[in-house]
Protein backbone atom coordinates (compact mmCIF):
# COMPACT_ATOMS: atom_id res chain seq x y z
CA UNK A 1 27.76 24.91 12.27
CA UNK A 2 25.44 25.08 14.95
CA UNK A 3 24.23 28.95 16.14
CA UNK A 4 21.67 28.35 18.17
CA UNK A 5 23.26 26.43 20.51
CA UNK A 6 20.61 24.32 21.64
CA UNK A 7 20.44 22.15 24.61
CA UNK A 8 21.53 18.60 23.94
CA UNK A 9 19.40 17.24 26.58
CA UNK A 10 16.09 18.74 25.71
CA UNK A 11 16.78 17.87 22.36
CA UNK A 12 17.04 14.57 22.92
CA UNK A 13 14.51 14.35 25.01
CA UNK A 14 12.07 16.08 22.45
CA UNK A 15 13.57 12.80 20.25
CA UNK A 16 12.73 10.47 22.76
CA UNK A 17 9.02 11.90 23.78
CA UNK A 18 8.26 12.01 19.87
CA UNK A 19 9.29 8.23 19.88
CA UNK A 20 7.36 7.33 22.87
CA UNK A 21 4.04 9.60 21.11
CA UNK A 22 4.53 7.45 17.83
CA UNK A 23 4.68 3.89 19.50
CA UNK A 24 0.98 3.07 19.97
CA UNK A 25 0.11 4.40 16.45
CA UNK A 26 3.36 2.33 14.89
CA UNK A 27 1.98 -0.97 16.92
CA UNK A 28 -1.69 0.23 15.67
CA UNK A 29 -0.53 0.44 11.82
CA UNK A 30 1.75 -3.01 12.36
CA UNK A 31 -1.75 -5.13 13.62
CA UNK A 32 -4.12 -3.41 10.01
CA UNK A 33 -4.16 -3.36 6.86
CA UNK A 34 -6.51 -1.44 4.37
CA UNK A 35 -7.87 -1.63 1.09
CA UNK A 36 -5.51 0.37 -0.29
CA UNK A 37 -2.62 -1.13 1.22
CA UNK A 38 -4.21 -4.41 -0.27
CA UNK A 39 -4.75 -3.10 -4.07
CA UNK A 40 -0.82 -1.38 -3.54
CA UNK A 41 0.62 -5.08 -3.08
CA UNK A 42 -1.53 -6.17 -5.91
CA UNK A 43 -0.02 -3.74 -8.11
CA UNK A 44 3.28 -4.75 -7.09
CA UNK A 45 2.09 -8.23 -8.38
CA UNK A 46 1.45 -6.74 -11.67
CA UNK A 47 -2.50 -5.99 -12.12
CA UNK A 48 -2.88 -3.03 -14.23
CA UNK A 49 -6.05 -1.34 -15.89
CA UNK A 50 -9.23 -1.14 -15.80
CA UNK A 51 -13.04 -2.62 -16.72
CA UNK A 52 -13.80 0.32 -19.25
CA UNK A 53 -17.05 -1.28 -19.30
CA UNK A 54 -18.37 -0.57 -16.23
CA UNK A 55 -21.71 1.91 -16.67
CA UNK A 56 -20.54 4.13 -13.63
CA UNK A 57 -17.50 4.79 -15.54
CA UNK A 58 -13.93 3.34 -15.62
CA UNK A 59 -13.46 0.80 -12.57
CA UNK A 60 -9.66 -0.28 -12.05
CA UNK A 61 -8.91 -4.10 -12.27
CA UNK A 62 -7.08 -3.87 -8.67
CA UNK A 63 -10.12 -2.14 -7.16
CA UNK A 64 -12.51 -5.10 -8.69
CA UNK A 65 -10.28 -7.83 -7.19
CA UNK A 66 -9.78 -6.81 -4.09
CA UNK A 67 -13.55 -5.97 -3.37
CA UNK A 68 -14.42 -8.85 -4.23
CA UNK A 69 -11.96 -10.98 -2.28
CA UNK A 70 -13.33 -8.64 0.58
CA UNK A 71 -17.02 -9.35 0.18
CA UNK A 72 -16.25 -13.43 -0.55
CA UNK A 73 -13.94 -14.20 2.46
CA UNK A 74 -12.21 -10.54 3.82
CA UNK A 75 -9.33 -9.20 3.62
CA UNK A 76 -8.50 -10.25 7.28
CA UNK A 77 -5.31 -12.72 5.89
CA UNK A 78 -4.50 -9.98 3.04
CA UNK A 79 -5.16 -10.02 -0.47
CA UNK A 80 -2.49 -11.90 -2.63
CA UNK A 81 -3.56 -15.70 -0.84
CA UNK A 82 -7.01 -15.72 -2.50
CA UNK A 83 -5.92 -13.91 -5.37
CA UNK A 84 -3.24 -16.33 -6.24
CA UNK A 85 -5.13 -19.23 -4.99
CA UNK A 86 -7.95 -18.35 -7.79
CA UNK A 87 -5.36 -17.56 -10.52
CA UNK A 88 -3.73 -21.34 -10.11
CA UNK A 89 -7.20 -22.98 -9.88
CA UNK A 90 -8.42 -21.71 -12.69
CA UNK A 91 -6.12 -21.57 -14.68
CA UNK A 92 -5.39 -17.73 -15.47
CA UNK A 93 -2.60 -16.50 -16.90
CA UNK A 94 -2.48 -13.24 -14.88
CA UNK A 95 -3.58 -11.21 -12.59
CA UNK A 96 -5.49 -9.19 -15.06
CA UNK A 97 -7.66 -12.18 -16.76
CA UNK A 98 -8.44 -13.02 -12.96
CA UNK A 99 -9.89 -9.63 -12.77
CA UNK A 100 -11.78 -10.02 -15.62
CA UNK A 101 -12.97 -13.14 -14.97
CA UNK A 102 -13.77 -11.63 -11.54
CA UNK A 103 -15.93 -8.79 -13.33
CA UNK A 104 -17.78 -11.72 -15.06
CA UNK A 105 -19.03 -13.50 -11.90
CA UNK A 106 -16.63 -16.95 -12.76
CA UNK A 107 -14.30 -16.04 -9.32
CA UNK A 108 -15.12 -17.69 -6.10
CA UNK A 109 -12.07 -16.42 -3.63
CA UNK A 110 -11.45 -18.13 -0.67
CA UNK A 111 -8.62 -18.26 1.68
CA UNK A 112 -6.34 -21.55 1.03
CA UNK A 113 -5.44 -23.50 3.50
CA UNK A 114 -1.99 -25.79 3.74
CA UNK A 115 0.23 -26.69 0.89
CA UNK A 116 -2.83 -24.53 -1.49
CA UNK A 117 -1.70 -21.69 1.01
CA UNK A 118 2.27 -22.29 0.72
CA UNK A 119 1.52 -22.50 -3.12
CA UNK A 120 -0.01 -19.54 -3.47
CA UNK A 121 2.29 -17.44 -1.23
CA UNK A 122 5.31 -18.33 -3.02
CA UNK A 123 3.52 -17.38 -6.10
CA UNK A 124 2.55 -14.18 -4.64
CA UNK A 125 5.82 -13.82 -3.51
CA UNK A 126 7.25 -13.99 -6.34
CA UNK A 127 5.37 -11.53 -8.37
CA UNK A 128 5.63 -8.85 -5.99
CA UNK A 129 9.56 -9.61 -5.88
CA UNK A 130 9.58 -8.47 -9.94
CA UNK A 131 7.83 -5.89 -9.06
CA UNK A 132 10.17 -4.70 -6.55
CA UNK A 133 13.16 -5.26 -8.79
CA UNK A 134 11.38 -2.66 -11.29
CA UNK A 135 11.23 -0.68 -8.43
CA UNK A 136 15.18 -1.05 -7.66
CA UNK A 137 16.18 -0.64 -11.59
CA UNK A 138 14.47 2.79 -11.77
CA UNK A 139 16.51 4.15 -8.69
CA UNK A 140 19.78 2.58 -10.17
CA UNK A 141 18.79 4.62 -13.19
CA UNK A 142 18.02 7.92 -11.05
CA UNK A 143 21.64 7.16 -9.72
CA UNK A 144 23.11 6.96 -13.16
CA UNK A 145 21.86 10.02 -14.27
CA UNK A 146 22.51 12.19 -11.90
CA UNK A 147 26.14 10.81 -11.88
CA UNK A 148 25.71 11.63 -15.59
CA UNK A 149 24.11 14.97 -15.72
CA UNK A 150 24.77 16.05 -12.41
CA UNK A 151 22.84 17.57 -9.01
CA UNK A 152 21.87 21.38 -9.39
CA UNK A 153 24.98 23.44 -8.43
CA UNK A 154 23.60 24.85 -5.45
CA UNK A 155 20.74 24.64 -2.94
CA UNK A 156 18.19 25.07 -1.54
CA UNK A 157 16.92 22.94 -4.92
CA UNK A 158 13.82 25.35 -6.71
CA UNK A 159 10.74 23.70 -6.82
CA UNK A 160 7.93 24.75 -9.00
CA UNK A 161 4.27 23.41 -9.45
CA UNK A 162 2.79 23.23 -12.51
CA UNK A 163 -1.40 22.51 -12.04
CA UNK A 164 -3.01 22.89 -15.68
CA UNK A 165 -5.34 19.25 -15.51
CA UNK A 166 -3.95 18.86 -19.03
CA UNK A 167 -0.81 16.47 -18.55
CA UNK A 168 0.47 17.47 -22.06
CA UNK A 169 -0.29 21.27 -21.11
CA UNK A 170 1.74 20.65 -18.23
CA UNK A 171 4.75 18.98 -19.97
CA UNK A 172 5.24 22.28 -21.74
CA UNK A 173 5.05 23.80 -18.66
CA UNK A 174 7.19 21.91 -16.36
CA UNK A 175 10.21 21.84 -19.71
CA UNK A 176 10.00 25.79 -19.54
CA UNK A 177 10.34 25.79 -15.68
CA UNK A 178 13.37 23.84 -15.73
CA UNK A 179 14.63 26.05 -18.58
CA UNK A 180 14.03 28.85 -16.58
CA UNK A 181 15.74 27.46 -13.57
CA UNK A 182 13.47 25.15 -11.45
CA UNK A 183 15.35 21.68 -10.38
CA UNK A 184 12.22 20.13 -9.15
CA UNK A 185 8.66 19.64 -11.08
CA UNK A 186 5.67 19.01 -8.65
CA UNK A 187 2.33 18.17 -10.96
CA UNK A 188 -0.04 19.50 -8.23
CA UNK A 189 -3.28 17.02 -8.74
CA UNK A 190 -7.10 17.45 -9.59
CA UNK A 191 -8.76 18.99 -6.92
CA UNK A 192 -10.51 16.19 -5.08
CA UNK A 193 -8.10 13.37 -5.93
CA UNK A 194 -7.27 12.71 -2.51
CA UNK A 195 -11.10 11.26 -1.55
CA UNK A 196 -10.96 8.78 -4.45
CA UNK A 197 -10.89 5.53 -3.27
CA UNK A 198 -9.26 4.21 -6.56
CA UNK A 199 -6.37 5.50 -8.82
CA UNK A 200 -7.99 6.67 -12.45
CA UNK A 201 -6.54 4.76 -15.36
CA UNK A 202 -4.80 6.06 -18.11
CA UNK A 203 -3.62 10.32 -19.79
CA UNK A 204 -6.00 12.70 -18.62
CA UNK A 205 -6.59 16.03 -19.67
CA UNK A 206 -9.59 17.11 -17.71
CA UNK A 207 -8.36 18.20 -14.04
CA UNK A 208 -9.64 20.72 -12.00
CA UNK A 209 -7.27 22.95 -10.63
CA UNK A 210 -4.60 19.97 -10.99
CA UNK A 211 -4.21 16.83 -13.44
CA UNK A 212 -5.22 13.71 -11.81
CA UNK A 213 -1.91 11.59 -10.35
CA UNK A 214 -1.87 8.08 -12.89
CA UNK A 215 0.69 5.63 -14.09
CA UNK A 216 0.31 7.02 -17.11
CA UNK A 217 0.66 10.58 -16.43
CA UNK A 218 3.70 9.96 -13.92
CA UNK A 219 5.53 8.17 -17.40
CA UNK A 220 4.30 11.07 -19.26
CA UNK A 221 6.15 13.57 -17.48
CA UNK A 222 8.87 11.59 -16.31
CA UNK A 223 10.23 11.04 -19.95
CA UNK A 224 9.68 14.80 -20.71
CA UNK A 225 12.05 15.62 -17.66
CA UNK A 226 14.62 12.98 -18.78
CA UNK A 227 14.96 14.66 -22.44
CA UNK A 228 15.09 18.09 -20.74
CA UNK A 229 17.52 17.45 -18.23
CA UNK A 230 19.23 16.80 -21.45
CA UNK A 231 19.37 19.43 -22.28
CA UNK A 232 20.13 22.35 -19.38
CA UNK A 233 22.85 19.39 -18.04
CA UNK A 234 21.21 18.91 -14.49
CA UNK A 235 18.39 16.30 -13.48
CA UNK A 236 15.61 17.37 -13.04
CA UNK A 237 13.30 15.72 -10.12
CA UNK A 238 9.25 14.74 -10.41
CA UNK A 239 7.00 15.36 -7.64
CA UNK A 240 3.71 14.29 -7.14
CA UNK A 241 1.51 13.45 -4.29
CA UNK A 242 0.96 9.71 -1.96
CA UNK A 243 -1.98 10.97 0.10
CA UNK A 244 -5.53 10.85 0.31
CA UNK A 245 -7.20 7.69 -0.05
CA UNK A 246 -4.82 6.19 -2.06
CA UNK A 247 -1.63 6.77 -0.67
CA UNK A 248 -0.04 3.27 -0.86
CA UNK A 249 -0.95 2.59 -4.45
CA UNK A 250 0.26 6.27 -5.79
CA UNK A 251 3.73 5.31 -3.71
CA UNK A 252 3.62 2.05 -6.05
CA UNK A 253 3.05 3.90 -9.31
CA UNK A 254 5.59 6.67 -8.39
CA UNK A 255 8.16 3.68 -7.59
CA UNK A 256 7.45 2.08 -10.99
CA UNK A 257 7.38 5.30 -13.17
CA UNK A 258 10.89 6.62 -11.44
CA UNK A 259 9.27 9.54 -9.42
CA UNK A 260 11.87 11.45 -6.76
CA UNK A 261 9.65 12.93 -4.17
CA UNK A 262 6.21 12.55 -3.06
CA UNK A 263 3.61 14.86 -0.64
CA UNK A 264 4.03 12.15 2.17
CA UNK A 265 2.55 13.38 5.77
CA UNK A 266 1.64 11.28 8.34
CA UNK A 267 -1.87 13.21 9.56
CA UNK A 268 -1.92 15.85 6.43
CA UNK A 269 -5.27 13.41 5.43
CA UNK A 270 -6.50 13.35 8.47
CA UNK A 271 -6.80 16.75 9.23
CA UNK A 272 -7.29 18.53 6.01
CA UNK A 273 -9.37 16.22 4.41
CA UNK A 274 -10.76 14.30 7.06
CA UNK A 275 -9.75 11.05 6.34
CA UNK A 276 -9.93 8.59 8.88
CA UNK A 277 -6.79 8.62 11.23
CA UNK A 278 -6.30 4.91 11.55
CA UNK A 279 -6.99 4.86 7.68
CA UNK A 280 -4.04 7.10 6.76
CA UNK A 281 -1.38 6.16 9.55
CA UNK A 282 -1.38 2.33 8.23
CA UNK A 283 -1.27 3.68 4.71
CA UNK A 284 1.55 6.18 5.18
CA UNK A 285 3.53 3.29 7.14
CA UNK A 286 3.35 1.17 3.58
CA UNK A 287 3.42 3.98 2.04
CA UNK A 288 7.04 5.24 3.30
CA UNK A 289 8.35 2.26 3.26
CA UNK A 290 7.46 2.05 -0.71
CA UNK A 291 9.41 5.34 -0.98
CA UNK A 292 12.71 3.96 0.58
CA UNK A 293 12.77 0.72 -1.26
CA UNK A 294 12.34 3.52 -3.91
CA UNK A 295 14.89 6.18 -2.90
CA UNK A 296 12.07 9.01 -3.19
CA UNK A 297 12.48 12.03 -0.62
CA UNK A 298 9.03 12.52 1.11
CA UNK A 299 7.93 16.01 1.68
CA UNK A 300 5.58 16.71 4.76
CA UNK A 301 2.84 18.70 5.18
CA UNK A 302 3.41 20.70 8.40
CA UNK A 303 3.65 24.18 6.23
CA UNK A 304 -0.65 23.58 6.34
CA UNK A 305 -0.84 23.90 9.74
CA UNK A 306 -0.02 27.82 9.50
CA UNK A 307 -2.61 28.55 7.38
CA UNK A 308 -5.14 27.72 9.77
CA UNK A 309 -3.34 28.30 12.74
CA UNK A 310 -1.41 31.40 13.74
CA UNK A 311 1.82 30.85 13.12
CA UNK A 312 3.54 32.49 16.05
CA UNK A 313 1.30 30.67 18.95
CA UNK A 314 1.28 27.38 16.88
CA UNK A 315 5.37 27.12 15.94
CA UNK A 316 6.09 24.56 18.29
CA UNK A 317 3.27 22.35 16.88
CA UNK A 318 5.44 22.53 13.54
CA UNK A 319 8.21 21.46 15.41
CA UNK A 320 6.55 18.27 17.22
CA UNK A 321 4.85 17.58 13.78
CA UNK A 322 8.20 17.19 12.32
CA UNK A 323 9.53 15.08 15.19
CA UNK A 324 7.08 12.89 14.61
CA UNK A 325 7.35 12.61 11.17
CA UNK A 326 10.87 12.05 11.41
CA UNK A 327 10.23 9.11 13.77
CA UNK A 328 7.47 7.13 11.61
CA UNK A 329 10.01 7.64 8.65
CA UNK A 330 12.52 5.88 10.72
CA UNK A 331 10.50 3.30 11.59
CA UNK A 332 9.19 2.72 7.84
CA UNK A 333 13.19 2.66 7.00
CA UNK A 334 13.64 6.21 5.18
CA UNK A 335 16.85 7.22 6.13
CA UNK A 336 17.47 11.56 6.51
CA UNK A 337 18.35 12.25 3.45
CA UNK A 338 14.86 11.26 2.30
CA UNK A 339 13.40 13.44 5.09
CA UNK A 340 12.11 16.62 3.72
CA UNK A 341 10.31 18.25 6.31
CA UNK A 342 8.14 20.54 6.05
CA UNK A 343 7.74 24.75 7.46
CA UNK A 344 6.75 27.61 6.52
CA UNK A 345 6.91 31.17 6.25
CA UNK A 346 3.20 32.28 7.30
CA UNK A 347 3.91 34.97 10.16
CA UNK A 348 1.94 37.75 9.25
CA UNK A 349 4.04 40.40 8.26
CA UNK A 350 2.67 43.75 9.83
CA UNK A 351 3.95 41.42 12.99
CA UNK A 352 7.13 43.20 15.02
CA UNK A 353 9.69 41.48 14.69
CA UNK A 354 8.16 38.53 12.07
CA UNK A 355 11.40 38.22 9.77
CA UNK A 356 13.38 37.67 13.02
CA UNK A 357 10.96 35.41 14.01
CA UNK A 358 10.98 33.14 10.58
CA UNK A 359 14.20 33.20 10.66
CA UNK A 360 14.34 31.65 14.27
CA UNK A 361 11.91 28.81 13.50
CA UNK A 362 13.73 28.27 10.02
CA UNK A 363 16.80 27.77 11.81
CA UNK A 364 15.36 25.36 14.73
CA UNK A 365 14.33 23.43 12.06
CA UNK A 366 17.37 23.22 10.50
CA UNK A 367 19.51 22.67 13.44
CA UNK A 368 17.22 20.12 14.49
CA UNK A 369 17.48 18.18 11.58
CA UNK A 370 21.05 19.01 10.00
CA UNK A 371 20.83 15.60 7.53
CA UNK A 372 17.56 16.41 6.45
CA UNK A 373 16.28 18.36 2.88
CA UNK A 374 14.55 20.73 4.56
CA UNK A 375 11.20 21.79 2.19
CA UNK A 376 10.77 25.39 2.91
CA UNK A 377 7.48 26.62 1.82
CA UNK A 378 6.46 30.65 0.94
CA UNK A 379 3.77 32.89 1.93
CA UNK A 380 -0.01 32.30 1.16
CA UNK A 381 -2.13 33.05 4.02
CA UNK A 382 -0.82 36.46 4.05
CA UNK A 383 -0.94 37.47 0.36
CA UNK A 384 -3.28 39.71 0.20
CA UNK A 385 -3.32 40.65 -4.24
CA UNK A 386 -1.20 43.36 -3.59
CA UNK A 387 1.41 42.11 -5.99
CA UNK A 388 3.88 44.59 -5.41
CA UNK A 389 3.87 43.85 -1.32
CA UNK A 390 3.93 40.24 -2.00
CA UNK A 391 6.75 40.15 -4.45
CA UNK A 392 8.40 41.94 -1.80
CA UNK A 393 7.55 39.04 0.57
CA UNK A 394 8.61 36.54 -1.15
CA UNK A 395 12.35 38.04 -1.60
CA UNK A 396 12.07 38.18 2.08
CA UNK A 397 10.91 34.44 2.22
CA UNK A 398 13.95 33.63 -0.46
CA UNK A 399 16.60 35.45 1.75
CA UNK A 400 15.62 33.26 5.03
CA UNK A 401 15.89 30.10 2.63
CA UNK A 402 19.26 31.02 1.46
CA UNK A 403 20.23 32.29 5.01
CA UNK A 404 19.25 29.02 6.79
CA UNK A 405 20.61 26.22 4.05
CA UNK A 406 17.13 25.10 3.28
CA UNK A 407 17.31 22.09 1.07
CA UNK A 408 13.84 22.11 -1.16
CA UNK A 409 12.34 25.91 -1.87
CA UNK A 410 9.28 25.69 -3.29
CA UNK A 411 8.91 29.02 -5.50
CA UNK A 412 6.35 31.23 -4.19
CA UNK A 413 4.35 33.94 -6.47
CA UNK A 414 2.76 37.05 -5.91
CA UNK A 415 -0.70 35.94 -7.11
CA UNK A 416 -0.09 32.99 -4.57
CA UNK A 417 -3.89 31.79 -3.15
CA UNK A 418 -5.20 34.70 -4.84
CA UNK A 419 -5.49 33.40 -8.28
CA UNK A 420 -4.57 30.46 -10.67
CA UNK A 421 -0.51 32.22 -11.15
CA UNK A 422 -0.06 33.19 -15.04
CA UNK A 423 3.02 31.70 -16.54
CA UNK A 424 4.04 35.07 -16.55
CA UNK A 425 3.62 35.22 -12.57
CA UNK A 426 5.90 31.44 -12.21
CA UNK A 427 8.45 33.45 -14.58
CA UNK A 428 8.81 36.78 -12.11
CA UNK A 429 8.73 34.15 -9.38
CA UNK A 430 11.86 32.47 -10.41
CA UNK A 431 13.35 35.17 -11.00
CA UNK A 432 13.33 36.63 -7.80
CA UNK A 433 14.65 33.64 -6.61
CA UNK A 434 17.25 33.30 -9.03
CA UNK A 435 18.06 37.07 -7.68
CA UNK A 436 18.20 36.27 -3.86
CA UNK A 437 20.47 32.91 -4.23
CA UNK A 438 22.81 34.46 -6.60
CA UNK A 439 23.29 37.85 -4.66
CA UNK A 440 23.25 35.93 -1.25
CA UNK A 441 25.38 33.82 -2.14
CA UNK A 442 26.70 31.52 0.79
CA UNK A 443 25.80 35.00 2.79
CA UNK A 444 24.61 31.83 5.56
CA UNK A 445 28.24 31.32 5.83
CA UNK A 446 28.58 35.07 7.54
CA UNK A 447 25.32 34.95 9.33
CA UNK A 448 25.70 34.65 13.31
CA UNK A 449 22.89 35.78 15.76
CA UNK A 450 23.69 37.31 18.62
CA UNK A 451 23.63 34.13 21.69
CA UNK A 452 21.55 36.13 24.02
CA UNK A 453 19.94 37.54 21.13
CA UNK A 454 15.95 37.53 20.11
CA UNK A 455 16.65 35.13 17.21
CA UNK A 456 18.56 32.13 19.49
CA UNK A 457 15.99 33.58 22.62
CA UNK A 458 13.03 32.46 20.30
CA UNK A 459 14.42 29.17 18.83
CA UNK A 460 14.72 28.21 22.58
CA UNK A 461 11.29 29.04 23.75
CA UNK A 462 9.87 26.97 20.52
CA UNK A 463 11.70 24.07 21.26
CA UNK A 464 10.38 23.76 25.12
CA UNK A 465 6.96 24.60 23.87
CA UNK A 466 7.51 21.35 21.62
CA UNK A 467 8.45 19.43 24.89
CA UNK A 468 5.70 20.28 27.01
CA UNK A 469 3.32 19.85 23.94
CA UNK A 470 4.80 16.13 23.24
CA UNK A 471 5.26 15.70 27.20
CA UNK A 472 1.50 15.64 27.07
CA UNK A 473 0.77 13.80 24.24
CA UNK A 474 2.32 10.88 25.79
CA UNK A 475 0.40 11.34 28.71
CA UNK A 476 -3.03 11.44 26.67
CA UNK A 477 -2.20 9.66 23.57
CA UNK A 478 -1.45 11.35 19.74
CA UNK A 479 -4.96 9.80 18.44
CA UNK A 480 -6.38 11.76 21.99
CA UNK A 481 -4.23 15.52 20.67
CA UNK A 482 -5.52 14.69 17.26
CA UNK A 483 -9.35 14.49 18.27
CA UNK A 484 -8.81 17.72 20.58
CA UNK A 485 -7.38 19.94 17.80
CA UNK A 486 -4.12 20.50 18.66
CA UNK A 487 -2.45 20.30 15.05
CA UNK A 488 -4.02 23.33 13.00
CA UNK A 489 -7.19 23.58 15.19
CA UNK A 490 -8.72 20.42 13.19
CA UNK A 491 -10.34 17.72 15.33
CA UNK A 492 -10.61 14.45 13.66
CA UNK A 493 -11.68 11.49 16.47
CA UNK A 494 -10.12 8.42 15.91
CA UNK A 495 -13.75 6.35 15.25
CA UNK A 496 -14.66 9.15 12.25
CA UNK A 497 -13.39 10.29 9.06
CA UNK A 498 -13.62 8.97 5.63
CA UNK A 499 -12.16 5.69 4.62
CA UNK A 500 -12.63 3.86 7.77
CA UNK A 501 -15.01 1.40 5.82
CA UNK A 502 -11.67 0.29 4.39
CA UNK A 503 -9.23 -0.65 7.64
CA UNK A 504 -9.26 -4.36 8.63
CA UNK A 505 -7.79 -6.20 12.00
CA UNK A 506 -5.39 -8.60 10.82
CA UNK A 507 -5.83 -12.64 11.44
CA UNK A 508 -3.39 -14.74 12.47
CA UNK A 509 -1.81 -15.96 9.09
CA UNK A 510 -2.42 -12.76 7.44
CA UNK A 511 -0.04 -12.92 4.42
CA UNK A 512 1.85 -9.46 2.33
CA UNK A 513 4.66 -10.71 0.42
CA UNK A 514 5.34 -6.62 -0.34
CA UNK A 515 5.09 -6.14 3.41
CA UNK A 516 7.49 -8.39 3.92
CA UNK A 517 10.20 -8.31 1.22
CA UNK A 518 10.19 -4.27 2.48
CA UNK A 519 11.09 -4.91 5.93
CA UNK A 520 13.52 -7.12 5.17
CA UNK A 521 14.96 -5.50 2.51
CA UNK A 522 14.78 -8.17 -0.46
């Protein structure tokens, strides 16, 4: 039930702007590709390891390959027609002996020409279609499950992060969260993960402040929440994060290994880690449309803009940030219920009025996208290691979740940004929440603001802040707002940034059997 009763026409109009703002980046992201959008499609194909040989340390086969088709004859007509046209003509059994053949110096790629070309882009083709169908049997087993074990009984769904860089440290972890209550697991990753141009290999039990995202990890885990959904009769979901450098390739893995969301924002890289914007808005395109092939909700990253912005004067850019979002996920194919956007609850709480004021954004948000699993995220800028004030906070944070049908609530703790949380800490944390839902019950059900109240009077004044903002980033261009700062005071210029090595124009003939069988749905 709507009770903010916003304006129909400057709703859709905020749609419409958002749609007009995404446009040149969509027709920028259609015309490149990048390296890791390259080595993604390649994994599709079926390369996997990695030359353990290497003196600088473990080098993936997929990152080997497709350097070297880059440095023999580009990447300009995509990876898989030089890869495939070296695997037939010499013989190779797979894409791995190519790479190690490649590592040896006996690979010449070049780009094939006529019936060589049609040869090897069926062949390509045809790979990356088995791929795909791995891809389609592990979210036809998601679907079984949950028919078999069943959905959590209520929402907003608890999400916990466990971060210990040991994956089997974690798996204890993550089984005694969803014990304890927690429906969703998110493996936070090593700190610095995001900058690595190439997806480590392998169980790893070295991470700093995380454990690093692999193939093997995500199968780790993944098993360890099957046989403990098991056992407390619910699934439980796996969350880990497509961003950074890699973001196509980690949407690959996660689509393999049966992951059900993934840390998916369209200019999170850019302006948090400062990764080229051209760079990260072809990769999240790939990237999202990996994730509906796969049936994994994407959560975005607007909650970080509050933590370097105020979060009073910068709500609306929230808002437009979500708009956005929501449009590039359209365009990649990821219908709503994929769509968990991302807010926060970061007004600083000596504030007037701030609990009527979180309550007002986290009900624009939710009235603005009513299909949508909302991913409601808890205090941090404001915790201060008074653990008694932010326990408190976090009820607060809890109540507006449960008041506002929130779909995803990441658990927040009272050592939150202040420390590494004790198990001890995630243990109080759920239960607080566990207190709030329960005694709240469907308390949203009775909640009604006042229409000419502050709540509804602030929603409104949000929402045409988010008009005039996207009114004039269609006048200067989103690349243009992005250089000047206007998401979380970060300006990242379109020409900078790391990973811009890695973006290539596309030729005519440029071939991506992945690329295609996504956008066509095959």
């Amino acid at each position: 039930m709507a009770l903010l009763d916003l304006d129909g026409e400057v709703v859709g109009r905020a749609r419409a702007l958002a749609a007009r703002a995404a446009e040149p980046v969509i027709t920028l992201a259609r015309a490149h590709t990048t390296v890791a959008v390259e080595r993604a499609t390649l994994r599709l194909a079926g390369i996997t390891g990695a030359d353990t040989t290497h003196r600088a340390g473990d080098v993936p086969w997929v990152n080997r390959v497709v350097d070297t088709i880059r440095e023999h004859c580009g990447l300009e007509h995509g990876a898989v027609l030089p890869a495939f046209h070296a695997l037939r003509e010499h013989d190779l059994g797979s894409l791995t002996e190519l790479a190690e053949a490649t590592a040896a110096g006996q690979v010449r790629f070049t780009v094939p020409t006529g019936k060589q070309a049609e040869r090897a882009g069926r062949a390509a083709r045809t790979a990356v279609a088995k791929g795909l169908r791995t891809v389609d049997r592990n979210r036809a087993q998601r679907d079984k499950l949950v028919a078999r074990l069943g959905d959590p009984a209520r929402r907003p769904w608890i999400y916990l992060i466990v971060a210990t860089g040991d994956i089997d440290e974690d798996v204890v972890q993550a089984c005694n969260a969803a014990r304890a209550g927690a429906d969703v697991i998110a493996v936070i990753r090593s700190t610095g993960q995001s900058l690595l141009d190439y997806v480590p290999e392998g169980a790893t039990h070295h991470g700093f402040a995380g454990t690093y995202a692999t193939q093997e990890n995500f199968r780790i885990m993944r098993a360890a929440l099957d046989e403990v959904s098991k056992e407390v009769g619910r699934y439980v979901r796996l969350t880990n994060y497509a961003s950074g450098l890699c973001m196509p390739e980690i949407a690959v893995l996660a689509g393999l290994e049966r992951l059900d969301m993934m840390l998916n924002d369209s200019m999170y890289g850019i302006l948090f880690r400062d990764i080229n914007p051209i760079r990260t808005f072809v990769d999240q395109r790939f990237s999202r449309q990996v994730h509906a092939r796969a049936g994994i909700i994407i959560n975005t990253g607007e909650d970080n803009y509050l933590t370097t912005a105020d979060a009073v004067e910068a709500a609306h850019t929230v808002t437009v940030s979500q708009l956005l979002n929501e449009r590039f996920a359209h365009e990649a194919g990821l219908p709503d219920e994929l769509l968990g956007l991302g807010h926060a609850f970061e007004i600083n709480p000596d504030l007037a009025d701030s609990f009527r004021m979180e309550l007002a954004h986290a009900l624009l948000a939710r009235e603005l996208f009513p299909d949508a699993p909302l991913k409601w995220m808890p205090p941090t800028k404001h915790m201060t290691g008074d653990v008694f004030k932010g326990y408190l906070l976090d009820g607060f944070f809890n109540l507006v979740g449960a008041l506002t049908g929130q779909g995803i609530l990441l658990v927040g703790m009272m050592t939150e940004a202040v420390v590494t949380p004790f198990l001890s800490d995630r243990d109080l944390a759920l239960a607080n929440v566990r207190y709030v839902l329960n005694a709240a019950g469907n308390l949203h059900e009775d909640f009604r603001p006042a229409p000419d109240g502050f709540i509804v009077k602030r929603a409104h004044q949000v929402l045409g802040e988010a008009v005039d903002l996207l009114e004039r980033i269609c006048r200067d261009g989103l690349l243009t707002a992005i250089a000047e700062g206007t998401f979380g005071l970060m300006k990242r210029p379109p020409d900078a940034g790391k990973g811009a090595d890695g973006v290539v124009e596309k030729a005519d003939g440029y071939v991506n059997p992945a690329s295609e069988l996504l956008e066509a749905g095959q």
